[in-house]
Each structure stands twice: as structure tokens, then as C-alpha cells.
Protein backbone atom coordinates (compact mmCIF):
# COMPACT_ATOMS: atom_id res chain seq x y z
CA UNK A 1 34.90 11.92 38.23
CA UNK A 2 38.48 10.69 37.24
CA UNK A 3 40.99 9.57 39.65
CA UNK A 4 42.94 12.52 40.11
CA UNK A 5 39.41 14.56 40.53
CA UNK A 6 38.94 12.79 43.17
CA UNK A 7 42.33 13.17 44.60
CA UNK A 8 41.82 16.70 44.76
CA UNK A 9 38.75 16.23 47.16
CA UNK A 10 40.56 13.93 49.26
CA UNK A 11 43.66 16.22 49.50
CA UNK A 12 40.97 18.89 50.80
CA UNK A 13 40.21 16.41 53.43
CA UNK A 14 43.70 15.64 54.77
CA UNK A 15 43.66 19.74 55.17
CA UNK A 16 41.68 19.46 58.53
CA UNK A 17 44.75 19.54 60.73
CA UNK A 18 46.10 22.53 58.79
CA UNK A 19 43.91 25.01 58.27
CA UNK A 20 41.31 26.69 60.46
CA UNK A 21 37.29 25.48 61.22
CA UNK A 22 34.52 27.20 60.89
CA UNK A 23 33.29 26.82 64.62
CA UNK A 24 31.25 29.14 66.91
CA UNK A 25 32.90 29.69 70.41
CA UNK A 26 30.75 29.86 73.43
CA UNK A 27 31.05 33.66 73.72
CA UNK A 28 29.60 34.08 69.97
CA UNK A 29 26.45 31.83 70.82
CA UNK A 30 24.66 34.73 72.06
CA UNK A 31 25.48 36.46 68.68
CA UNK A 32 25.34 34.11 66.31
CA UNK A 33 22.44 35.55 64.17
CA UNK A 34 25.07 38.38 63.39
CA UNK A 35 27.04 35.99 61.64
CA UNK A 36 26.65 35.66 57.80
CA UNK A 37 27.76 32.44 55.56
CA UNK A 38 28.62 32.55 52.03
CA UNK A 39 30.26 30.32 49.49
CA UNK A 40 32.61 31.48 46.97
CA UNK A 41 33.58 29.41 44.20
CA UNK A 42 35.97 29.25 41.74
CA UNK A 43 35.81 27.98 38.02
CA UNK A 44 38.79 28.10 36.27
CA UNK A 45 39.96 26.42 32.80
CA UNK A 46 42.77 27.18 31.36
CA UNK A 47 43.03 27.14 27.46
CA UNK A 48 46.49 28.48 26.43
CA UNK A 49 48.24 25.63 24.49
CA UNK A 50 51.51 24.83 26.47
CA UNK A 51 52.98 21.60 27.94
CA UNK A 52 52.96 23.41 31.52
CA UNK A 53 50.80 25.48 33.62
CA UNK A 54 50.61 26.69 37.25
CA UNK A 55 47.99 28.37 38.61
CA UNK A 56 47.63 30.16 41.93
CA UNK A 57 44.20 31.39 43.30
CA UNK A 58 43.68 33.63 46.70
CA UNK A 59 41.74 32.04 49.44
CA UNK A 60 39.82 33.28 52.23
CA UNK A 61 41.35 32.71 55.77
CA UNK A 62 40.38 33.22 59.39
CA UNK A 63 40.60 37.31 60.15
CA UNK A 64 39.99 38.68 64.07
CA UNK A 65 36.67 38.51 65.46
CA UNK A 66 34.92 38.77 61.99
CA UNK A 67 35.78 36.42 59.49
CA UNK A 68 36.21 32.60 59.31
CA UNK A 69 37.00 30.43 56.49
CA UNK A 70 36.27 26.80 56.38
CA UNK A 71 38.74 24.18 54.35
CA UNK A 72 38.76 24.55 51.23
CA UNK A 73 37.04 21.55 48.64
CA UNK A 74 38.13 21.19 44.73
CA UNK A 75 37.67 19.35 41.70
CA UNK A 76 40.53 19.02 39.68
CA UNK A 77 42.44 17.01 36.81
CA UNK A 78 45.25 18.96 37.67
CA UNK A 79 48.19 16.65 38.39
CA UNK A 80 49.12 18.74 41.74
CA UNK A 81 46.57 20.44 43.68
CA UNK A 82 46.53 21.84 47.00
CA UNK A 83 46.93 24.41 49.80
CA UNK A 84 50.12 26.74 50.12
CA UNK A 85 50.96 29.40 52.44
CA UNK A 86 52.15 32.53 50.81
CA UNK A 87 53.75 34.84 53.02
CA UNK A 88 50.43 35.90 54.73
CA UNK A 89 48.15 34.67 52.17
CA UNK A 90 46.38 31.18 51.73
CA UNK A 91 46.20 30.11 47.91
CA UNK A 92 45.44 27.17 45.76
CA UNK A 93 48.23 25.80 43.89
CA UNK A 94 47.63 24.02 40.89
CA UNK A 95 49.99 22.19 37.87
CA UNK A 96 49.67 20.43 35.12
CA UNK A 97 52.03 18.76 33.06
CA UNK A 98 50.62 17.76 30.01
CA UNK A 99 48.76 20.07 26.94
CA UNK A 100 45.37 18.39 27.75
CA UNK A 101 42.50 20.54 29.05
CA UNK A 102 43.22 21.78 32.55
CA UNK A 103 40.32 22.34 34.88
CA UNK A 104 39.69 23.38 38.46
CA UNK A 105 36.55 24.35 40.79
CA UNK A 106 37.60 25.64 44.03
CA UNK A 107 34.64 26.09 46.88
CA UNK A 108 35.27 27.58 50.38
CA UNK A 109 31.99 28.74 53.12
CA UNK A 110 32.97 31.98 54.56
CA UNK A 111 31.24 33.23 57.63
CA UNK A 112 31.69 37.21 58.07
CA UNK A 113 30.17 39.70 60.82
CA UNK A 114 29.69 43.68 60.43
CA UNK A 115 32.56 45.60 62.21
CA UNK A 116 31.74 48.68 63.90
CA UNK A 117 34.31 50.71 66.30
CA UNK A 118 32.30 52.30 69.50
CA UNK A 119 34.11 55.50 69.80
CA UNK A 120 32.22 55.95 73.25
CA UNK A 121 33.53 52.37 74.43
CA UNK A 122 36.88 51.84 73.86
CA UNK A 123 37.09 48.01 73.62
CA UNK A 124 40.45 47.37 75.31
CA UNK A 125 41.75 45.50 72.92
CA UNK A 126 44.98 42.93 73.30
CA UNK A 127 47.67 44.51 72.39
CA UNK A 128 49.15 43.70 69.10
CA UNK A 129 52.92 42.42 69.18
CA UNK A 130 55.37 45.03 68.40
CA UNK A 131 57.01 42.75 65.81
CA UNK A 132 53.66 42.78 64.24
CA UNK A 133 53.48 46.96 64.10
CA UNK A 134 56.94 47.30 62.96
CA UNK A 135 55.85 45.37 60.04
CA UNK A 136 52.87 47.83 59.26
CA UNK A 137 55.39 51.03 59.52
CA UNK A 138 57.87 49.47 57.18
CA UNK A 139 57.89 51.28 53.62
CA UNK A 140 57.24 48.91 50.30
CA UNK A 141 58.32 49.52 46.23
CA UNK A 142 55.11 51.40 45.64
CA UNK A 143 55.11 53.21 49.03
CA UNK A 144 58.25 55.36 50.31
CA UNK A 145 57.70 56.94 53.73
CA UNK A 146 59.58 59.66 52.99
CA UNK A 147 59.93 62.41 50.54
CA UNK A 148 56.65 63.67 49.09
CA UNK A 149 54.90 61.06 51.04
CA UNK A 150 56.36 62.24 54.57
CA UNK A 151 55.81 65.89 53.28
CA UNK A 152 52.04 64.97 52.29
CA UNK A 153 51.17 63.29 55.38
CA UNK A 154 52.15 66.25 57.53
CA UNK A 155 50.72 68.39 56.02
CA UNK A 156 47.40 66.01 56.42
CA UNK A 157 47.57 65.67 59.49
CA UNK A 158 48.52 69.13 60.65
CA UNK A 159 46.71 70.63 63.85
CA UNK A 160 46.00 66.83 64.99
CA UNK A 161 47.95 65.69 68.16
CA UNK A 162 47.08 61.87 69.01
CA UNK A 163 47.19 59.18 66.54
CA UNK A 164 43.53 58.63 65.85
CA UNK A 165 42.95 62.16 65.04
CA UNK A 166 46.19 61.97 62.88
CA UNK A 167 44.44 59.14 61.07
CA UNK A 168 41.00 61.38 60.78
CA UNK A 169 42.67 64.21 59.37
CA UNK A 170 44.39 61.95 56.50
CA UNK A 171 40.93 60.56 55.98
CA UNK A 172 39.61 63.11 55.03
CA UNK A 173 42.36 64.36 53.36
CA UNK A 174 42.32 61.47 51.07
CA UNK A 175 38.63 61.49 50.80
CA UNK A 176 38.18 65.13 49.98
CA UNK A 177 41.66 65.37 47.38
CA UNK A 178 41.33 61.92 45.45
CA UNK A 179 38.50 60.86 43.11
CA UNK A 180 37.75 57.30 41.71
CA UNK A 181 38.82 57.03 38.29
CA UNK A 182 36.87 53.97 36.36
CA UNK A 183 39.27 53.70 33.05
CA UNK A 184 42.12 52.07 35.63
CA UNK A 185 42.72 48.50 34.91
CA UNK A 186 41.26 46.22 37.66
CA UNK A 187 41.50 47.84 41.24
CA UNK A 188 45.17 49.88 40.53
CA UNK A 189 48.21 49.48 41.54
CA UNK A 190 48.43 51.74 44.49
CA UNK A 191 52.02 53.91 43.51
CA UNK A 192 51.57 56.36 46.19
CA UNK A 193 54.92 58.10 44.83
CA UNK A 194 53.94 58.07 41.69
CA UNK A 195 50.45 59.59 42.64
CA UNK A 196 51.12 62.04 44.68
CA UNK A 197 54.52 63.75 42.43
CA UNK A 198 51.74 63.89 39.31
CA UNK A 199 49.64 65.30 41.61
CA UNK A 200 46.69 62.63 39.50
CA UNK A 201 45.44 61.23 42.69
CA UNK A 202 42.89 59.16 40.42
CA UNK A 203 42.58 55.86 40.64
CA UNK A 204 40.50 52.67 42.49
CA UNK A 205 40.00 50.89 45.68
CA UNK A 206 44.14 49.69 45.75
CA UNK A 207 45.09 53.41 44.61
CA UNK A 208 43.17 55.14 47.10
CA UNK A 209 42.95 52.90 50.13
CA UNK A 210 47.02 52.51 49.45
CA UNK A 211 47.24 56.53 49.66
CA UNK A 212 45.95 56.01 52.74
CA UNK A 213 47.81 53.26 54.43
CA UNK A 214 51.06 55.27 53.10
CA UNK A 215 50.52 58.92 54.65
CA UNK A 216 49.16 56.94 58.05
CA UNK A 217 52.76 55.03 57.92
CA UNK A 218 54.71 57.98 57.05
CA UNK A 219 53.33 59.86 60.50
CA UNK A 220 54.02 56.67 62.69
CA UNK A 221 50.60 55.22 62.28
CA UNK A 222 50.69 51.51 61.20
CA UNK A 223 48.57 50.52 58.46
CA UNK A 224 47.82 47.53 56.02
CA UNK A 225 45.81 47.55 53.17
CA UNK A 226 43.18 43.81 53.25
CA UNK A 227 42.85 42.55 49.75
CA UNK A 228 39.65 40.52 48.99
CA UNK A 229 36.27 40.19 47.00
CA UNK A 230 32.86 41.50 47.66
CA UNK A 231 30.26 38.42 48.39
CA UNK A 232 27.01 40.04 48.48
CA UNK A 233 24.82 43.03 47.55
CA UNK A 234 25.03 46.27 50.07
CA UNK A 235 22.91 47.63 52.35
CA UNK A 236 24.42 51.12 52.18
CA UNK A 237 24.91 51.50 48.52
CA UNK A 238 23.68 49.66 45.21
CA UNK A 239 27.30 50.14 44.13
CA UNK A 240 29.16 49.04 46.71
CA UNK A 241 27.88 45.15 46.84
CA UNK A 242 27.78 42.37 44.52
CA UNK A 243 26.82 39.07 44.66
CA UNK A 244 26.54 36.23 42.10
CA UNK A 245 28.85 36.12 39.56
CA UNK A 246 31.44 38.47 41.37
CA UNK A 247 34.07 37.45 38.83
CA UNK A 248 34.96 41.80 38.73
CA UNK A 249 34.16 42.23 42.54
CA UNK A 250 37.35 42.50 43.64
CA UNK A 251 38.14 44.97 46.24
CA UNK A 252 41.04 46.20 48.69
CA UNK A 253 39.88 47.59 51.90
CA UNK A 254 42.25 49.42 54.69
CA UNK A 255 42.67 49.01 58.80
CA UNK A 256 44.94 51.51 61.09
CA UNK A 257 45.89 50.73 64.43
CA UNK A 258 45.69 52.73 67.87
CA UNK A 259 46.51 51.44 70.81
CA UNK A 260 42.59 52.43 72.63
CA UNK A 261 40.81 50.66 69.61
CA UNK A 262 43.09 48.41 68.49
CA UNK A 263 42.96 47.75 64.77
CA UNK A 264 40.47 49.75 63.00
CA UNK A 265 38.45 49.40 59.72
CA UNK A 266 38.43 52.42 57.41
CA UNK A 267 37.49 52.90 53.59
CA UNK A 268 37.80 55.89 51.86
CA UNK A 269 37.66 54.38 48.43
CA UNK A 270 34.30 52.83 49.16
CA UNK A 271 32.90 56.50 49.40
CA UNK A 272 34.70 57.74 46.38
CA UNK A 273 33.44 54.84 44.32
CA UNK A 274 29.45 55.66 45.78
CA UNK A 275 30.36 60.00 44.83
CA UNK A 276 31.01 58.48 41.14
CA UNK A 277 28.37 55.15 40.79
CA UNK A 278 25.47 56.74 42.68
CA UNK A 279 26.17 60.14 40.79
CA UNK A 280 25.94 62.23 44.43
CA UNK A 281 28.39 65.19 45.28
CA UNK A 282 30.92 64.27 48.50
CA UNK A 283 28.46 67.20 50.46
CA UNK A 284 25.19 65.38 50.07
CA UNK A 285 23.97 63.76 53.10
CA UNK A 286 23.92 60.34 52.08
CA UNK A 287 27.63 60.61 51.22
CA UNK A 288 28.33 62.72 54.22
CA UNK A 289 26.78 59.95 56.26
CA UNK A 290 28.60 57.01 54.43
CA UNK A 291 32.04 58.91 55.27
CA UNK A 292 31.56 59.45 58.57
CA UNK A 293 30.41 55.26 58.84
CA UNK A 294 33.50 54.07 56.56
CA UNK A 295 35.82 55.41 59.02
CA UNK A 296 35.31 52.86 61.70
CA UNK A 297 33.38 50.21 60.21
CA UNK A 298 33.03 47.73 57.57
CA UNK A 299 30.05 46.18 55.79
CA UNK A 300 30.66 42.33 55.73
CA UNK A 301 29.47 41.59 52.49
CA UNK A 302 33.21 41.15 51.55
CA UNK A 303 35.75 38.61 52.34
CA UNK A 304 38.93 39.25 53.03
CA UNK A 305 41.89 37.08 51.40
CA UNK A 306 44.94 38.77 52.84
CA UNK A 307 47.34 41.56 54.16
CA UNK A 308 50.23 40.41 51.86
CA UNK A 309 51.87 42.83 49.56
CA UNK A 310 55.28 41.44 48.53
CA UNK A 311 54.59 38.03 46.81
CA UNK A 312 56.54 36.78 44.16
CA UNK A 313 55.22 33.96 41.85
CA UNK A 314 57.88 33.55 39.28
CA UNK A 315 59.41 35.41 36.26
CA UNK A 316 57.19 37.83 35.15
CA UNK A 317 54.54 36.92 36.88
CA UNK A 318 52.99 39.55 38.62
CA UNK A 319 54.55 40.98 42.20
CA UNK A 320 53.36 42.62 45.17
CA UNK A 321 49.34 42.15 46.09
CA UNK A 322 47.32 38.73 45.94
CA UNK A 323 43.99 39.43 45.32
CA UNK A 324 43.10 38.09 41.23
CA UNK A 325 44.12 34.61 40.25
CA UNK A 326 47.59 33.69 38.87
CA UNK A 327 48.70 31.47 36.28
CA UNK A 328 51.35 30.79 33.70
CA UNK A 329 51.13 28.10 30.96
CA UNK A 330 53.79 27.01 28.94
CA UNK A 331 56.23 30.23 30.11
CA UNK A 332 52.84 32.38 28.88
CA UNK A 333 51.77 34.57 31.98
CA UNK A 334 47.63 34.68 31.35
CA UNK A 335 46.30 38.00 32.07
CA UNK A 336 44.36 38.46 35.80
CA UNK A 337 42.65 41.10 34.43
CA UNK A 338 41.16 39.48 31.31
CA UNK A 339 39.23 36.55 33.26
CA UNK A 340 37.49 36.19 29.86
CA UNK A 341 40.75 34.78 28.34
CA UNK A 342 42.57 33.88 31.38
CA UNK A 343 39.42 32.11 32.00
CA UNK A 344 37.99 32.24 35.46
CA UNK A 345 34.85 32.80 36.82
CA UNK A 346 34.52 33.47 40.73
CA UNK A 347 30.33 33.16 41.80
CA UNK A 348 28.83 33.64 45.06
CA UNK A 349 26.04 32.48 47.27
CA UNK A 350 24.75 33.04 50.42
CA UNK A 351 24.04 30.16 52.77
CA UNK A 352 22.83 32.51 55.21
């Protein structure tokens, strides 16, 4: 190991009083076998002749009741390496200022649990700061809240008279009127606008989970879209795990929040991908079974990275979501979506 290798280990060290433990409180000890570890890892070395690159790569952090991220450890000849805060996202920051072969490894332990809302047992949940909601009602580039989106998302939700059966009814509105489309690069882009005035309401997890978070905004609903990377195989659906190499596993999930239930888990694209990968029409049971669990719930073989949707890492250099690695060398912006070429390679393992 040379010296600035082992700089970046001892940088991950001198993290402890920043970023959050790994540690069981004494109310989880009675439910600690619910709890699943894994370790995702990141490989990355970048190629592209140039006599600077940066690189940025998302990191797991600590998420409610059901996620916790440990600190971070790396190898790296890099000749800065470390933690940043991004907005709302953790990331590793990397640069190197010479043309001489740039690597990084990146490991972080994960520890997730299952969510499932009790609809019979409302769990009385804090309430969330309203500073926090106003955020989640706010519109973004890709997602107006009014025009065809305000016009869609009442006529979603017509008939429905709380907010959680607002949120049902665009549900399955978006489940029943948008279908996963598998030539879209990566996970989309999520251009609700754009979707909904072609009326092509195609598209992948970002696309579809975005279409979501919109038309719940649009009716006073707040929303957020959680951007991360599936860890391990399923339990519900071949298709809708991975674990390994999960270098293409990347996947955005969605949450709404009502004040009974506080935040709560929802996936539509997650039964739109299993209609297309399993080959089963929406009205077979096992679909009809999986859409009735994916609103409410979440299988934790995924971790999430963050919430953040208006990052900005430089000229052209990609904007909005964090979810695929980042890098530039030389003024060159590497493609995320070619990890081949970029090259990165993102494995996973449980320590369960």
C-alpha cells in the first residue's frame, strides 16, 4: 500500500465524529434478527488520459427506523479523498492531479429492515417538521405542479376525499396507465411534463416512481422519490433483487406522507418492472398481490443513498438525481451509464 493509500484509510477513520454508527438501540434488541447487513463496495479506475479528474460516488446514509450506514473505508492513490455532504446526499469525493493511473475501492456495511405500514394500527408517528413538507410539495425542472400535471392528478384522484385515498387512487392510476419500457437508458430521467403531454408514459423505476411523486405533489400530498441500489436477491420476485455484482442494480424507490402513518413506502415501478421481467399480465394474482404489498411496504434488499434531486457537480456534468457515480477527467465528463468505460464496478455481499 503506498502512502497516500493509506491516507485514505486513515481519513475514513478521522470520519467517526462525523458521520453516523452502526449501533443497535435498546428498543431494537428485541428485534434484532430483523435486521439485515450487507457490504457494498466500490471499484473504480479511471482510464481517460487527462491531467485532472474528480470523481463523486453516492453513499449510503442513516434513513428512519430502517436503514443504517456505517463509516465509510477506502483505498485510494487519489491525491484527495474523502466524505462530502451534498445537499441531502453523502458522497465520496475523489481528485487527482496527475495523468497516472487513478484508483479507488470504496466499502461501507449497511444494515436494512423490511418496512411494512399496519393499516389497522396507525403507528402515531412524530410529526414531520413543516419546513420539511414544504420541501416535498415544492415543484422541480422535471416536475411542474401545475398544468397537465395538476389536471392529471385530479383527475387521479377523483371520488377520493382524504389524503391517503388520494394517494391510492394515483397508485393505481400510475400502475394501471404506465408500463416499464427496457430500451431507456439507465433508470430514466423522470420528465413528468414531458411524459404525460406525449401521452408515452413508458419508461423505468425514476420515470414511473417520479410520475408518482409529481401527481401526489400536485394534489397537496408531499412526496420524494429515494434513489439507491438493490443489495440482494428478492423474496417476492426473481426480477426485482440482485446481489453480487450489482454494478446495473440501480433503483429509485418512492415514500408519501400522511399525517396517521407518517411517511409511507410505495413502488409502483417495482410492479411494472415484475408485469414485464416475469412475463405476467397486471390481473394475475401474483401481480395483483405484489400491488396491493408495494403500496405500503418495502423489501429491504435495497439501500437507499438519498432524497436529493437538485445537485450540481460542475459544467456539464450531470444535474438533478445522485444515484450512479460521477466523474470528469481532464474537462471529459465519463459516462454513468457506460460503467464499462467509465469504469466502475459496484459488488455486494451479505454479512448477514
Amino acid at each position: 500500500m503506498d502512502r497516500r493509500e493509506f491516507l485514505g484509510l486513515a481519513g475514513g477513520t478521522l470520519l467517526l465524529t462525523r458521520l453516523p454508527t452502526l449501533q443497535a438501540s435498546p428498543a431494537d434488541s428485541a428485534d434484532s434478527r430483523s435486521w439485515r447487513r450487507f457490504a457494498l463496495t466500490y471499484h473504480v479506475e479511471l482510464a481517460e488520459p487527462g491531467l485532472e479528474a474528480e470523481l463523486w460516488l453516492p453513499l449510503p446514509q442513516n434513513f428512519g427506523d430502517y436503514q443504517r450506514a456505517e463509516i465509510p473505508q477506502w483505498q485510494s492513490n487519489a491525491d484527495t479523498a474523502e466524505v462530502r455532504r451534498l445537499g441531502r446526499a453523502e458522497a465520496f469525493f475523489a481528485r487527482w492531479r496527475g495523468a497516472a493511473e487513478r484508483r479507488a475501492s470504496v466499502r461501507i456495511e449497511v444494515a436494512t429492515r423490511d418496512r411494512q405500514i399496519d393499516w389497522h394500527r396507525p403507528p402515531r408517528p412524530t410529526p414531520e417538521q413543516e419546513t420539511v413538507l414544504e420541501r416535498y410539495l415544492q415543484p422541480t425542472e422535471r416536475v411542474p405542479l401545475d398544468g397537465i400535471v395538476r389536471d392529471t392528478a385530479l383527475a387521479a384522484s377523483a371520488g377520493a376525499e382524504t389524503p391517503l385515498q388520494k394517494a391510492r387512487a394515483i397508485y393505481d392510476w400510475v400502475v394501471e396507465h404506465s408500463f416499464r419500457d427496457p430500451k431507456v437508458r439507465g433508470c430514466g430521467l423522470g420528465d413528468v411534463k414531458s411524459m404525460l403531454e406525449s401521452g408515452n408514459l413508458g419508461g423505468k423505476c425514476v420515470d414511473i416512481n417520479t410520475l408518482y411523486v409529481g401527481l401526489c405533489r400536485a394534489v397537496g400530498i408531499p412526496a420524494r422519490e429515494i434513489y439507491g441500489i438493490r443489495v440482494a436477491d428478492s423474496r417476492l420476485f426473481k426480477s426485482l433483487g440482485r446481489s453480487g455484482d450489482v454494478t446495473g442494480a440501480q433503483h429509485c424507490r418512492a415514500e408519501f406522507y400522511v399525517a396517521e402513518f407518517g411517511w409511507v413506502p410505495v413502488d409502483p415501478a417495482d410492479v411494472r418492472k415484475a408485469v414485464l421481467e416475469e412475463k405476467l399480465p397486471l390481473d394475475d394474482p401474483k401481480i395483483a398481490g405484489l400491488r396491493e404489498r408495494l403500496f405500503g411496504s418495502w423489501e429491504m434488499n435495497w439501500v437507499a443513498f438519498n432524497d436529493e434531486n437538485d445537485l450540481r457537480f460542475g459544467p456539464s456534468m450531470m444535474s438533478g438525481f445522485f444515484m450512479y457515480p460521477q466523474a470528469r477527467v481532464g474537462g471529459k465528463v465519463l459516462d454513468s451509464l457506460d460503467p464499462e468505460h467509465f469504469s466502475y464496478r459496484i459488488e455486494s455481499a451479505s454479512l448477514s
